[in-house]
N, C-alpha and C. Protein backbone atom coordinates (compact mmCIF):
# COMPACT_ATOMS: atom_id res chain seq x y z
N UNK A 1 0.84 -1.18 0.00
CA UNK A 1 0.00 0.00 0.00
C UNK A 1 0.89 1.25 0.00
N UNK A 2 0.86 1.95 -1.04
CA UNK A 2 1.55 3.30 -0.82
C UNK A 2 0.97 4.54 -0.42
N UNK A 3 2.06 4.66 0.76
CA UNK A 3 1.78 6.14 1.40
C UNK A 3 1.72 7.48 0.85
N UNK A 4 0.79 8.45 1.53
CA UNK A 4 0.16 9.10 1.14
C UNK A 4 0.73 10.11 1.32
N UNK A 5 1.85 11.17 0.25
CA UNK A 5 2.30 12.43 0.41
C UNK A 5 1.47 13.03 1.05
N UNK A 6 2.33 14.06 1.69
CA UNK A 6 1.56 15.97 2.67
C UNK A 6 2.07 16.88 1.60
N UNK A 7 3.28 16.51 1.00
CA UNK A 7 4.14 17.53 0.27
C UNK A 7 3.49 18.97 -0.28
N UNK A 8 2.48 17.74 -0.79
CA UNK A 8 1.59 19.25 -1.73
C UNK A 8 0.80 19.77 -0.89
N UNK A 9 0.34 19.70 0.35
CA UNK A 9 -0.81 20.34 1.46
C UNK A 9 0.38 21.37 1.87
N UNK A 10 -0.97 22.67 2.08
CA UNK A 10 -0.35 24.41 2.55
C UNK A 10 -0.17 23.86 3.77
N UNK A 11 -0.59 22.92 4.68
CA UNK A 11 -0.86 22.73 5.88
C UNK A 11 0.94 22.98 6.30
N UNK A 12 1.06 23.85 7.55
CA UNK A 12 2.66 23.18 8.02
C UNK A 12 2.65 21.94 9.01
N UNK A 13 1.72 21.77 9.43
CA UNK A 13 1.62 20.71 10.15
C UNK A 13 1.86 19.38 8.89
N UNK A 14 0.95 19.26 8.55
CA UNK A 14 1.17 17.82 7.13
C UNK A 14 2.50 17.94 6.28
N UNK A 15 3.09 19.37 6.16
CA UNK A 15 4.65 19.17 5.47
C UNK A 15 5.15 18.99 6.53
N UNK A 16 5.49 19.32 7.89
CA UNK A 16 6.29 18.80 9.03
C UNK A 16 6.19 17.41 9.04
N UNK A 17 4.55 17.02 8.93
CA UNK A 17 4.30 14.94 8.65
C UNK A 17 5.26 14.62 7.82
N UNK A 18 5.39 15.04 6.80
CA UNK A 18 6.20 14.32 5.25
C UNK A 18 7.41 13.97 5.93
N UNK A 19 8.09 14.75 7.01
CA UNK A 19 9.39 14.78 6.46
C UNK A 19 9.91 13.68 8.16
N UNK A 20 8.55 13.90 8.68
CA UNK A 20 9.14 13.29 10.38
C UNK A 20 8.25 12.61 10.70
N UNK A 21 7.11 12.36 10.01
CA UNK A 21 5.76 11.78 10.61
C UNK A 21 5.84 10.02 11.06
N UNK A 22 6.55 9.47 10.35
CA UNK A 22 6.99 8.26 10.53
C UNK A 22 7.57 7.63 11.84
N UNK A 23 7.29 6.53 12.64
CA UNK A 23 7.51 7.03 13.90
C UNK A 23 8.81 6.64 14.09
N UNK A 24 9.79 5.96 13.72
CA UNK A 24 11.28 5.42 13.42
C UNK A 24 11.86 6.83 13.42
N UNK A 25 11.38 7.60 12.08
CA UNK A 25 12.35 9.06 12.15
C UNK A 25 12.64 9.30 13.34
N UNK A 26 11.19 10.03 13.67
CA UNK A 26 11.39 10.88 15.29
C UNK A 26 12.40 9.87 16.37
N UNK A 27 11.94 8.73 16.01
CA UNK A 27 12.80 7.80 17.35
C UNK A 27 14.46 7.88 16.90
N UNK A 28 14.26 8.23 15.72
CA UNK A 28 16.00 8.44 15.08
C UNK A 28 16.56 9.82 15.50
N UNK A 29 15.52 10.75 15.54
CA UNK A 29 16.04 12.17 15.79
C UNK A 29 15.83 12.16 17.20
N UNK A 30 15.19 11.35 18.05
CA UNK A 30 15.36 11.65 19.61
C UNK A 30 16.98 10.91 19.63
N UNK A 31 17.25 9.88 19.40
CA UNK A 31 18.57 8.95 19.37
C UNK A 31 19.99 10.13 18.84
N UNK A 32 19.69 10.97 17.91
CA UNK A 32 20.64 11.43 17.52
C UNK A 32 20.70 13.21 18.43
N UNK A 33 19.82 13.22 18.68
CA UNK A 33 20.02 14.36 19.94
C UNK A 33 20.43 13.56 21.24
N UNK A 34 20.42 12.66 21.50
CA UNK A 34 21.06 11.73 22.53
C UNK A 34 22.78 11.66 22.12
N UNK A 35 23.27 12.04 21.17
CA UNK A 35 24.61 12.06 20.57
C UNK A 35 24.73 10.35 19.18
N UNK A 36 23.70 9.71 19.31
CA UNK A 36 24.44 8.51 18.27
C UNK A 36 24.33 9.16 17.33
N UNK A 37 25.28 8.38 16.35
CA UNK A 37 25.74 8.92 15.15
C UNK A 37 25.85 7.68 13.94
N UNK A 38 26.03 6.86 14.42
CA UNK A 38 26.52 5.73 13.83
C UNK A 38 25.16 4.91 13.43
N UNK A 39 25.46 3.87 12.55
CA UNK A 39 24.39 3.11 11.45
C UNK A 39 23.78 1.92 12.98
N UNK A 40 25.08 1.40 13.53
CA UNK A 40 25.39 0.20 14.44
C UNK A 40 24.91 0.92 15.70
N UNK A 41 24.75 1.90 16.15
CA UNK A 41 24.24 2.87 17.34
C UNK A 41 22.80 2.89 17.03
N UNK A 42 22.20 3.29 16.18
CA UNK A 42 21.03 3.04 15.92
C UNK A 42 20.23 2.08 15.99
N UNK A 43 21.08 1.05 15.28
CA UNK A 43 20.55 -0.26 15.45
C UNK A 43 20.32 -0.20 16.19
N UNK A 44 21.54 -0.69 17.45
CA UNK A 44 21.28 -1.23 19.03
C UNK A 44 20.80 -0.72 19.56
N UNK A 45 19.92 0.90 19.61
CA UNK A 45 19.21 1.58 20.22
C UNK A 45 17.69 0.65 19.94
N UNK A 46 17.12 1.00 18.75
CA UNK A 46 16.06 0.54 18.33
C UNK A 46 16.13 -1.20 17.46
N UNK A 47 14.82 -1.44 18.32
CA UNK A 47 14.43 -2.92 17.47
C UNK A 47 13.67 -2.85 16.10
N UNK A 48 14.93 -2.25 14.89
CA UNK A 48 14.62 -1.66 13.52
C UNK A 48 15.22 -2.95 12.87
N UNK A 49 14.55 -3.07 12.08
CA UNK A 49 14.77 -3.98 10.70
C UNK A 49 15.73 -3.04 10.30
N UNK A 50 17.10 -3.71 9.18
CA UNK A 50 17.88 -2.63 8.91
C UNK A 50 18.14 -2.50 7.78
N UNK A 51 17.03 -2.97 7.19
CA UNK A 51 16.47 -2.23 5.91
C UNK A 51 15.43 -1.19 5.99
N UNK A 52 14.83 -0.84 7.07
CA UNK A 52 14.20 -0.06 7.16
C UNK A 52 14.68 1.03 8.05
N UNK A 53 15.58 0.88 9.14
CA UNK A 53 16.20 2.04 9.52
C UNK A 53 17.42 2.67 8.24
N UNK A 54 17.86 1.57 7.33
CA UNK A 54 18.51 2.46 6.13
C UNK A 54 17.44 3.46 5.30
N UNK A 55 16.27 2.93 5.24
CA UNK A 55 15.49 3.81 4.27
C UNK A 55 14.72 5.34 5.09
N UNK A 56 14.71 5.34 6.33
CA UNK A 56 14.45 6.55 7.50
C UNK A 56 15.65 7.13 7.55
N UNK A 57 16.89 6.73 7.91
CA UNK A 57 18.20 7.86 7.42
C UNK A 57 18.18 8.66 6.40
N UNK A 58 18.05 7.40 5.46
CA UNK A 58 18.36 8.01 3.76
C UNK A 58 17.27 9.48 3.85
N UNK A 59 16.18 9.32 4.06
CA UNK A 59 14.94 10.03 3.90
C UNK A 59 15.16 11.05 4.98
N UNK A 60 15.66 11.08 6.30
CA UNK A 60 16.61 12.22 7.23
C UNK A 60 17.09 13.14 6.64
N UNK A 61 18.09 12.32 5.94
CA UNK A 61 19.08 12.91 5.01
C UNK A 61 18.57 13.78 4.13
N UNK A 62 17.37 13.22 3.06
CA UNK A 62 16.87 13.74 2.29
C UNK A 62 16.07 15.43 2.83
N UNK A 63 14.93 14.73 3.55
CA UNK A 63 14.47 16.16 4.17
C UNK A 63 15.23 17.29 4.51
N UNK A 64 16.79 17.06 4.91
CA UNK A 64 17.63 18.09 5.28
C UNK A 64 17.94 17.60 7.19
N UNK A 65 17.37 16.69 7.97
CA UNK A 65 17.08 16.76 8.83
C UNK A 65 18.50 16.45 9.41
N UNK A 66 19.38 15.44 8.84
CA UNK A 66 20.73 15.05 8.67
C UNK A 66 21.32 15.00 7.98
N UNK A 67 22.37 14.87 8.17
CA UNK A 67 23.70 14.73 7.50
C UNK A 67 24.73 13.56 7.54
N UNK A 68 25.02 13.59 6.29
CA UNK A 68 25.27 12.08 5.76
C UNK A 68 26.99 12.63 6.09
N UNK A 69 27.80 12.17 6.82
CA UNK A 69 29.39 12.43 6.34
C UNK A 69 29.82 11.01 6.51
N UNK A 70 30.85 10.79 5.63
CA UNK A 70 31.78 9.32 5.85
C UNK A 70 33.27 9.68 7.01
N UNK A 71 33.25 8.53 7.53
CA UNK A 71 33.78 8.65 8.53
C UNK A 71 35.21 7.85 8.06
N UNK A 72 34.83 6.78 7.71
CA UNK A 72 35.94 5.66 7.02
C UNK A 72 35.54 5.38 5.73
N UNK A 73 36.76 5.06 4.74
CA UNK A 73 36.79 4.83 3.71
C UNK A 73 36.77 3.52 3.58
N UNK A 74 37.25 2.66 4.27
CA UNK A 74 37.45 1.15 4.03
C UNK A 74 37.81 0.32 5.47
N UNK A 75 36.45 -0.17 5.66
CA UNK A 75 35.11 0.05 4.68
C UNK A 75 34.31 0.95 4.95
N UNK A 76 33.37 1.26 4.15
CA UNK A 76 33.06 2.58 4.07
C UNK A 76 31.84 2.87 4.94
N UNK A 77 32.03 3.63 5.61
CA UNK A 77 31.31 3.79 6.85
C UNK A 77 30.97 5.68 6.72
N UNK A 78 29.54 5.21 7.43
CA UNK A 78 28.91 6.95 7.60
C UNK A 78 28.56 7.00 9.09
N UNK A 79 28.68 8.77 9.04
CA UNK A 79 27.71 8.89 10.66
C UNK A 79 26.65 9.60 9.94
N UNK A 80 25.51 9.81 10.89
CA UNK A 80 24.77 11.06 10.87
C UNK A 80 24.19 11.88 11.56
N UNK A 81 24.42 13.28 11.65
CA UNK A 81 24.67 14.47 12.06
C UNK A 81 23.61 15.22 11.99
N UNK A 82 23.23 16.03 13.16
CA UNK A 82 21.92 16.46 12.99
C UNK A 82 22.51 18.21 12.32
N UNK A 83 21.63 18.50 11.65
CA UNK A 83 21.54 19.58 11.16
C UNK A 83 20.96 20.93 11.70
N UNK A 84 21.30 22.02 11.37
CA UNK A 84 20.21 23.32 12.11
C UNK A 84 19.10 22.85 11.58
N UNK A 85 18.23 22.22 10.72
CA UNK A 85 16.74 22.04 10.36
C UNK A 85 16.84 21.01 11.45
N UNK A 86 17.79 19.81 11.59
CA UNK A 86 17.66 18.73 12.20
C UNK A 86 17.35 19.42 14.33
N UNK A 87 17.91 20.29 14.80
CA UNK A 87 18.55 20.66 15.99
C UNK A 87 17.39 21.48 16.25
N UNK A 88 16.31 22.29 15.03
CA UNK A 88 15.40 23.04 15.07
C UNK A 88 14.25 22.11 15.53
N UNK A 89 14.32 20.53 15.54
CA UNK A 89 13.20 19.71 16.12
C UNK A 89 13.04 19.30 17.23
N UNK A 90 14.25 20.19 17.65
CA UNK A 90 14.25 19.90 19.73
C UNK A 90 13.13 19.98 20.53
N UNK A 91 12.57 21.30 20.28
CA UNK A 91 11.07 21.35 21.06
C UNK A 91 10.09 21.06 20.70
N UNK A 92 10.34 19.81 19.24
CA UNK A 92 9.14 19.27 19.07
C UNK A 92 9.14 17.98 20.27
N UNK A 93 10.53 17.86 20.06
CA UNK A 93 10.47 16.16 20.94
C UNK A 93 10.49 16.63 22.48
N UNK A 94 11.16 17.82 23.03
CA UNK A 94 10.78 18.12 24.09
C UNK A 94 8.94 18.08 24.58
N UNK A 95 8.38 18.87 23.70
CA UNK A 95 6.88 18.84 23.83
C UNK A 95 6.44 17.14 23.79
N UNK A 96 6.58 16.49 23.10
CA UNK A 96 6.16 15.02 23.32
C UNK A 96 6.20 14.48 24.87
N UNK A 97 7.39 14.50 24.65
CA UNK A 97 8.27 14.29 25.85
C UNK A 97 7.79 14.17 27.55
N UNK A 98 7.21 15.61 27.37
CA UNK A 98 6.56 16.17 28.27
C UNK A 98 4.92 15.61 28.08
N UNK A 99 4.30 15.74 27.00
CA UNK A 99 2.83 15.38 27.21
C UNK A 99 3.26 13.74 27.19
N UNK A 100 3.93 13.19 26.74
CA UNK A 100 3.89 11.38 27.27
C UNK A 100 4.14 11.38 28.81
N UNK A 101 5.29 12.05 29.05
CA UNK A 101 5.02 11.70 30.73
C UNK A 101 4.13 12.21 31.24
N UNK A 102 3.06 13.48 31.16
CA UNK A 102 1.91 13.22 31.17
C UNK A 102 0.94 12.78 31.78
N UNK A 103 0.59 11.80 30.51
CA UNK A 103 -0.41 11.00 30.23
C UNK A 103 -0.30 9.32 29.98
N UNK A 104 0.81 8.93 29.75
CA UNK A 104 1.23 7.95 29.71
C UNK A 104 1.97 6.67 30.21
N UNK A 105 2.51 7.60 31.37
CA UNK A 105 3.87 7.47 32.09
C UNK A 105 2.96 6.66 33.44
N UNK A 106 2.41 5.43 32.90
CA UNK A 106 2.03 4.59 34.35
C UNK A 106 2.74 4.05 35.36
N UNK A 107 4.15 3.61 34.85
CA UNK A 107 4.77 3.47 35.90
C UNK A 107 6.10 4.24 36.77
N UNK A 108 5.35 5.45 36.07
CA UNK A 108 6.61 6.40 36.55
C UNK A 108 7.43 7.71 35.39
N UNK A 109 7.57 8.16 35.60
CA UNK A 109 8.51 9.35 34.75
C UNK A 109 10.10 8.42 34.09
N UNK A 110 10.47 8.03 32.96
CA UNK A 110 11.62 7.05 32.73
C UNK A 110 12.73 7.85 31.75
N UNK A 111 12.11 8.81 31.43
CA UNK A 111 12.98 10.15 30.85
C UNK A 111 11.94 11.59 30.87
N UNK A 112 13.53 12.64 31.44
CA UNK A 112 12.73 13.79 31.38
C UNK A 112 13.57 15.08 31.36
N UNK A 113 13.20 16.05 30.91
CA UNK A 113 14.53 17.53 31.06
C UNK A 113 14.53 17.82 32.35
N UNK A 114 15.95 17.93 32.83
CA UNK A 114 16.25 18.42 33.79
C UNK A 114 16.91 19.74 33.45
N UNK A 115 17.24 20.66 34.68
CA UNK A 115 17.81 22.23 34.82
C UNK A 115 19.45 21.57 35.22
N UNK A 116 20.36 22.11 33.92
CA UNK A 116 21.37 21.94 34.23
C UNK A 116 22.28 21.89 35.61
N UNK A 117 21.92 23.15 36.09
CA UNK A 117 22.52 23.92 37.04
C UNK A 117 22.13 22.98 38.24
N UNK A 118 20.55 23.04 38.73
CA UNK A 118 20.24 22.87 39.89
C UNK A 118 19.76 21.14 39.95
N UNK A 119 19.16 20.45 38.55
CA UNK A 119 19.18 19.52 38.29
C UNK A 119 18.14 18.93 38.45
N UNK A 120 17.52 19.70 39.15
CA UNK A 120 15.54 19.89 39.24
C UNK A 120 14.78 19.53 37.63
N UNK A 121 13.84 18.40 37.53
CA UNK A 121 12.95 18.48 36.37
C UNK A 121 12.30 19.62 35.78
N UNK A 122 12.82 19.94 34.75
CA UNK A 122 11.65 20.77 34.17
C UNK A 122 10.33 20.67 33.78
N UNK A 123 9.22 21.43 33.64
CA UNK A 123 8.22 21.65 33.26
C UNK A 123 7.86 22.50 32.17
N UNK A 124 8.38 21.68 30.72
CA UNK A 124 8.03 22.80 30.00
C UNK A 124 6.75 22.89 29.29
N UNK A 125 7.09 24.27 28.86
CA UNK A 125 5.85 24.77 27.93
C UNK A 125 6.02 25.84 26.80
N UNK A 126 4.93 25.75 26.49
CA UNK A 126 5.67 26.69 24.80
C UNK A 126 5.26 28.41 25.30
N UNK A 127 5.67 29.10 25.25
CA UNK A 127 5.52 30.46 25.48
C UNK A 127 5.59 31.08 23.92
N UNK A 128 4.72 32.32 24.03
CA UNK A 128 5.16 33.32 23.00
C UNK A 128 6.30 33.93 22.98
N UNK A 129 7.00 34.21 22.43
CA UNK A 129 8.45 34.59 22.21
C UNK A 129 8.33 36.80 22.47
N UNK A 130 6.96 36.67 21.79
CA UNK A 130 6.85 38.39 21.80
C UNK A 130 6.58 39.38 23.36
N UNK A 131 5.92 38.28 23.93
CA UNK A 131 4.65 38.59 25.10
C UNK A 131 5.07 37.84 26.31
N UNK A 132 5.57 36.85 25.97
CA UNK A 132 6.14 36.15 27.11
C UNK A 132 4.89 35.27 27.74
N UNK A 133 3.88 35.13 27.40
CA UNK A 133 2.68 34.48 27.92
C UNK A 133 2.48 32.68 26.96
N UNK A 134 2.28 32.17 27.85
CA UNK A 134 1.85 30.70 27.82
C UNK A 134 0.91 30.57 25.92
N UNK A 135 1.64 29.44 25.48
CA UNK A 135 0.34 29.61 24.59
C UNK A 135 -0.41 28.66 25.11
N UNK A 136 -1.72 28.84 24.96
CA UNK A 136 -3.05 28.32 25.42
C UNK A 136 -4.15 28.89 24.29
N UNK A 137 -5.43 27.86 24.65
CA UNK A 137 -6.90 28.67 23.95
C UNK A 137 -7.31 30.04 24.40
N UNK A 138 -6.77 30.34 25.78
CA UNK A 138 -7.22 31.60 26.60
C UNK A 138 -6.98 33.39 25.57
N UNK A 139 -5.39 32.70 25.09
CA UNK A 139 -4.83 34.03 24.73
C UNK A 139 -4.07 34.21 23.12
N UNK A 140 -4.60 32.18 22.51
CA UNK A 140 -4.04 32.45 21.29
C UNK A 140 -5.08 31.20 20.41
N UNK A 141 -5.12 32.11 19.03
CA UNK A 141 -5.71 30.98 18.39
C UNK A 141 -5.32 30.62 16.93
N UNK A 142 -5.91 29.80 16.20
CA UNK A 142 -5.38 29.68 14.84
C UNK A 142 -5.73 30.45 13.80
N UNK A 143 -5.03 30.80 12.82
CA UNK A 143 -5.56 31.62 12.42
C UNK A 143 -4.55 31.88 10.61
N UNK A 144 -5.64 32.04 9.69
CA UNK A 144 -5.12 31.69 8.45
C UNK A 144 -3.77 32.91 8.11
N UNK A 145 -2.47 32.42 7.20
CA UNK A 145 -1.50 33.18 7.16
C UNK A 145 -1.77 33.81 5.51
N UNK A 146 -0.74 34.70 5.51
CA UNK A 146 -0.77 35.34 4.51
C UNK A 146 -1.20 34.69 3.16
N UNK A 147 -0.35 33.47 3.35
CA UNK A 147 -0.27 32.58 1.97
C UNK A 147 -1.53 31.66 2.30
N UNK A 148 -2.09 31.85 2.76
CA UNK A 148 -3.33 30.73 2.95
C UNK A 148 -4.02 30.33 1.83
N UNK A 149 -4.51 29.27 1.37
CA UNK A 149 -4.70 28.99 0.50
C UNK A 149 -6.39 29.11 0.37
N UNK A 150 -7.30 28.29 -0.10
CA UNK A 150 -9.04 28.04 0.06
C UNK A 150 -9.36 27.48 1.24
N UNK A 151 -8.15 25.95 1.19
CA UNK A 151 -9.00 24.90 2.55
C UNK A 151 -8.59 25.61 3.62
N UNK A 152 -7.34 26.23 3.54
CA UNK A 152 -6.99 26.71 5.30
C UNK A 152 -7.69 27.63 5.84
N UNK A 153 -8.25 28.65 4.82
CA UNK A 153 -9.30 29.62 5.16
C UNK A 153 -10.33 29.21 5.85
N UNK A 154 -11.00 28.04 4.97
CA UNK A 154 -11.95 27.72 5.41
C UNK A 154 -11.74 26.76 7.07
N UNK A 155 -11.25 26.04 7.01
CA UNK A 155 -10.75 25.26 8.28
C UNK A 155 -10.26 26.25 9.18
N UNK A 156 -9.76 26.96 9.21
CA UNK A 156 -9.63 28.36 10.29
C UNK A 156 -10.74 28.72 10.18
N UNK A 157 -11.86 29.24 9.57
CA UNK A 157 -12.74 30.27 9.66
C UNK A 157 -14.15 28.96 10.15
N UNK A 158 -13.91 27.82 10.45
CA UNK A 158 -14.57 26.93 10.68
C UNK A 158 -14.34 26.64 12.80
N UNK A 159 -12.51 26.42 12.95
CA UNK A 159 -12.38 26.49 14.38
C UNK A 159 -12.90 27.58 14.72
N UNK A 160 -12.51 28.96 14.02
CA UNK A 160 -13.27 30.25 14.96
C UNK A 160 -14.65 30.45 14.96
N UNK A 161 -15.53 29.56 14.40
CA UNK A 161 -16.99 30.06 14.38
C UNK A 161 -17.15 28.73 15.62
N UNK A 162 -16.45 27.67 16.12
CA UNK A 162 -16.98 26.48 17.03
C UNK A 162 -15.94 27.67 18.18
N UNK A 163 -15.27 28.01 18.30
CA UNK A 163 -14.92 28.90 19.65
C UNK A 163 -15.21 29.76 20.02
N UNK A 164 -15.93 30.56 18.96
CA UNK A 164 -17.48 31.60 19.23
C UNK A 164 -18.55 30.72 19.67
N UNK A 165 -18.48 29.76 19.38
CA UNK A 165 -19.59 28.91 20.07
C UNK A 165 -20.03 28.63 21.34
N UNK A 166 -18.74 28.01 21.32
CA UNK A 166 -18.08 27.40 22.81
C UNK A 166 -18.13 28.72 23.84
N UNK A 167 -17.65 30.14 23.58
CA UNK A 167 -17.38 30.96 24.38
C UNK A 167 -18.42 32.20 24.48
N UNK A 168 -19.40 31.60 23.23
CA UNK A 168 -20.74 32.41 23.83
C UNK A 168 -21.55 33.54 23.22
């Protein structure tokens, strides 16, 4: 059965899918913000078929997310290297991170960010960068961008008529 491009959707959410949606990637890009680098590091991290963790690199690679360098010539050996697009997906996996322990975490918290310094768990959350305030429904909502296309209009102009709803 072949999978179903986002490529062509305005959505950024469904082009962010294309390129990480797969759940091996992300488990590749949490592994390689952990420092592995290596084909054999990967492996032994994850219980990947390794024909299929070759075809989630390759496709890393492709998106821009990594970087392919050879390490040895003979035999010929690669690492891979996360990239500024790759290093820019930190607070996606931080945010996971955080809503799995959560909601998920039955027998306990088994990874989590800690504060360098004091070494205390963090609690994060996404803030506005302008305002400094929490994002939440309270103080932010979605809302179509410049380049918006027909469907996003409409699908924005669809959440804001159910949160006029909701709020009265």
């Amino acid at each position: 059965m072949q999978r179903k491009s986002f490529a062509g959707m305005q959505c950024p959410i469904a082009r962010s899918l294309e390129r990480v949606g797969e759940w091996w990637s992300i488990l590749i890009l949490r592994d390689a913000f952990h420092g592995l680098t290596r084909f054999d590091q990967f492996q032994k991290s994850l219980p990947i078929a390794t024909n299929m963790l070759t075809r989630r690199l390759n496709a890393l690679v492709e998106a821009g997310l990594l970087e392919r360098r050879r390490y040895s010539e003979r035999p010929p050996r690669d690492e891979y290297l996360l990239t500024d697009l790759g290093r820019d997906f930190r607070p996606v996996l931080i945010a996971l991170m955080a809503w799995g322990n959560r909601h998920f975490a039955e027998e306990g918290v088994a990874s989590q960010l800690v504060d360098i310094e004091s070494g205390r768990p963090a609690d994060p959350v996404m803030l506005d960068r302008a305002s400094g305030r929490p994002i939440d429904d309270h103080h932010f909502r979605f809302a179509a961008g410049p380049a918006a296309g027909e469907g996003v209009r409409r699908r924005v102009a669809f959440a804001e008529r159910m949160r006029e709803k909701r709020n009265g």
